[in-house]
C-alpha atoms as a PDB file:
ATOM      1  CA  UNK A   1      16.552  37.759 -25.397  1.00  0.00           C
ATOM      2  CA  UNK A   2      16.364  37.092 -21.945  1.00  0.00           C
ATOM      3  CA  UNK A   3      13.265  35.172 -22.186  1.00  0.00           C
ATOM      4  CA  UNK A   4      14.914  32.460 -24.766  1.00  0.00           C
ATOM      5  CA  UNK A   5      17.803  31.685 -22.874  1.00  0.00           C
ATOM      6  CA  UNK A   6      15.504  30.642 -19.920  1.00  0.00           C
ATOM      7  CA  UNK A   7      13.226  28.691 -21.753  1.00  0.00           C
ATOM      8  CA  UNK A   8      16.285  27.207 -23.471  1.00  0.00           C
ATOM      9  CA  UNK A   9      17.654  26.529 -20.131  1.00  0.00           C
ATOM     10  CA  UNK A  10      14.929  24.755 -18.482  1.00  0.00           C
ATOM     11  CA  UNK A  11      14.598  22.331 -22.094  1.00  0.00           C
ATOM     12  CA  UNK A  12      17.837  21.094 -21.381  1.00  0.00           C
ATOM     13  CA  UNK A  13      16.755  20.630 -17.550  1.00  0.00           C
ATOM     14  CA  UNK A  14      13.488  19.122 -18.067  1.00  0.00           C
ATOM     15  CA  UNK A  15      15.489  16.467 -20.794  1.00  0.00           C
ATOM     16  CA  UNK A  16      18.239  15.447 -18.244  1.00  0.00           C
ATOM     17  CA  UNK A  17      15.451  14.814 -15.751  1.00  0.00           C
ATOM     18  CA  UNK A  18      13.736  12.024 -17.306  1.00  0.00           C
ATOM     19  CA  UNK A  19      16.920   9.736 -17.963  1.00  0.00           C
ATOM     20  CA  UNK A  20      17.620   9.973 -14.804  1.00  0.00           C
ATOM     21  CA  UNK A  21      13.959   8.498 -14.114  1.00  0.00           C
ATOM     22  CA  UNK A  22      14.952   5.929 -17.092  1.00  0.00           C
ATOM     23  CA  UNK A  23      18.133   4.461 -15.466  1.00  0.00           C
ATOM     24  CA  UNK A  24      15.534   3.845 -11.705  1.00  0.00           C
ATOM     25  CA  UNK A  25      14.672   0.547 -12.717  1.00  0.00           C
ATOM     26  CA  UNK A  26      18.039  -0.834 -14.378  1.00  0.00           C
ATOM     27  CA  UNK A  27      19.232   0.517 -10.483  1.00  0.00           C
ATOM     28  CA  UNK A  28      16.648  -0.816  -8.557  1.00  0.00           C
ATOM     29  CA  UNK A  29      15.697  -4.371 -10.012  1.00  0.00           C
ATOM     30  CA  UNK A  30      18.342  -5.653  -9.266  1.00  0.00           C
ATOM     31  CA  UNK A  31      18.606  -4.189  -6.273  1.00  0.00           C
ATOM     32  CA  UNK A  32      15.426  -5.506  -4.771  1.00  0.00           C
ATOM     33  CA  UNK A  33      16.117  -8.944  -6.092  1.00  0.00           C
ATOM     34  CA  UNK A  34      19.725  -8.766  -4.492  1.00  0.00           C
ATOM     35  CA  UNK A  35      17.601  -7.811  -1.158  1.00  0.00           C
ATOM     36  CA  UNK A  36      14.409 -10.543  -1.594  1.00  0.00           C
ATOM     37  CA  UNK A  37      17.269 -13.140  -2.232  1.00  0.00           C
ATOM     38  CA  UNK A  38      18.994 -12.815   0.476  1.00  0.00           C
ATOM     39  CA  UNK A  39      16.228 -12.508   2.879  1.00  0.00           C
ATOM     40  CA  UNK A  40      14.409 -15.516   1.262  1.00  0.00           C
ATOM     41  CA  UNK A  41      18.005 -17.596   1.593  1.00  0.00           C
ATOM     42  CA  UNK A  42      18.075 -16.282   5.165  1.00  0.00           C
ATOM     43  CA  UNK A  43      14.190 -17.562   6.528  1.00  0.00           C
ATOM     44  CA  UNK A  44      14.870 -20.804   4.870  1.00  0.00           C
ATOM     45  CA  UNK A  45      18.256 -21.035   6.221  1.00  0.00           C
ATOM     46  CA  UNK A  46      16.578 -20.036   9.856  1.00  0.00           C
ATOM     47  CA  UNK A  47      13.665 -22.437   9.585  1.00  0.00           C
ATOM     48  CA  UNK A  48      15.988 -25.177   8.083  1.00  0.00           C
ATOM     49  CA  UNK A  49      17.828 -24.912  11.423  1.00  0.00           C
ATOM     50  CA  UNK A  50      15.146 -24.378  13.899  1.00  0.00           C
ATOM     51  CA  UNK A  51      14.026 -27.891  12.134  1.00  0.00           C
ATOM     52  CA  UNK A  52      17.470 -29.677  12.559  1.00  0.00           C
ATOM     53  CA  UNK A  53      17.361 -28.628  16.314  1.00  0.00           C
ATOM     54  CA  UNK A  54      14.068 -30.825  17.285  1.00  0.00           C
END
């Protein structure tokens, strides 16, 4: 009795984990894009300037 419970218990753990793993990249994409975009608008920005100052 005791047994099934467990094993019942760690199903239901080892189900939640994975959507948790499945929802990383809908999270992080953007994320990282959000991040590259900014730093790429930033260096052009900076080297656009350094250019207008010669």
């Amino acid at each position: 009795m005791g047994w099934g419970s467990a094993a019942r218990h760690h199903d239901s753990h080892s189900l939640k984990a994975p959507a948790m793993w499945d929802l990383f990249p809908i999270i992080f994409l953007p994320f990282k894009l959000i991040v590259l975009g900014t730093g790429m608008f930033f260096a052009i920005k900076w080297h656009h300037d350094q250019a207008k100052k010669k």
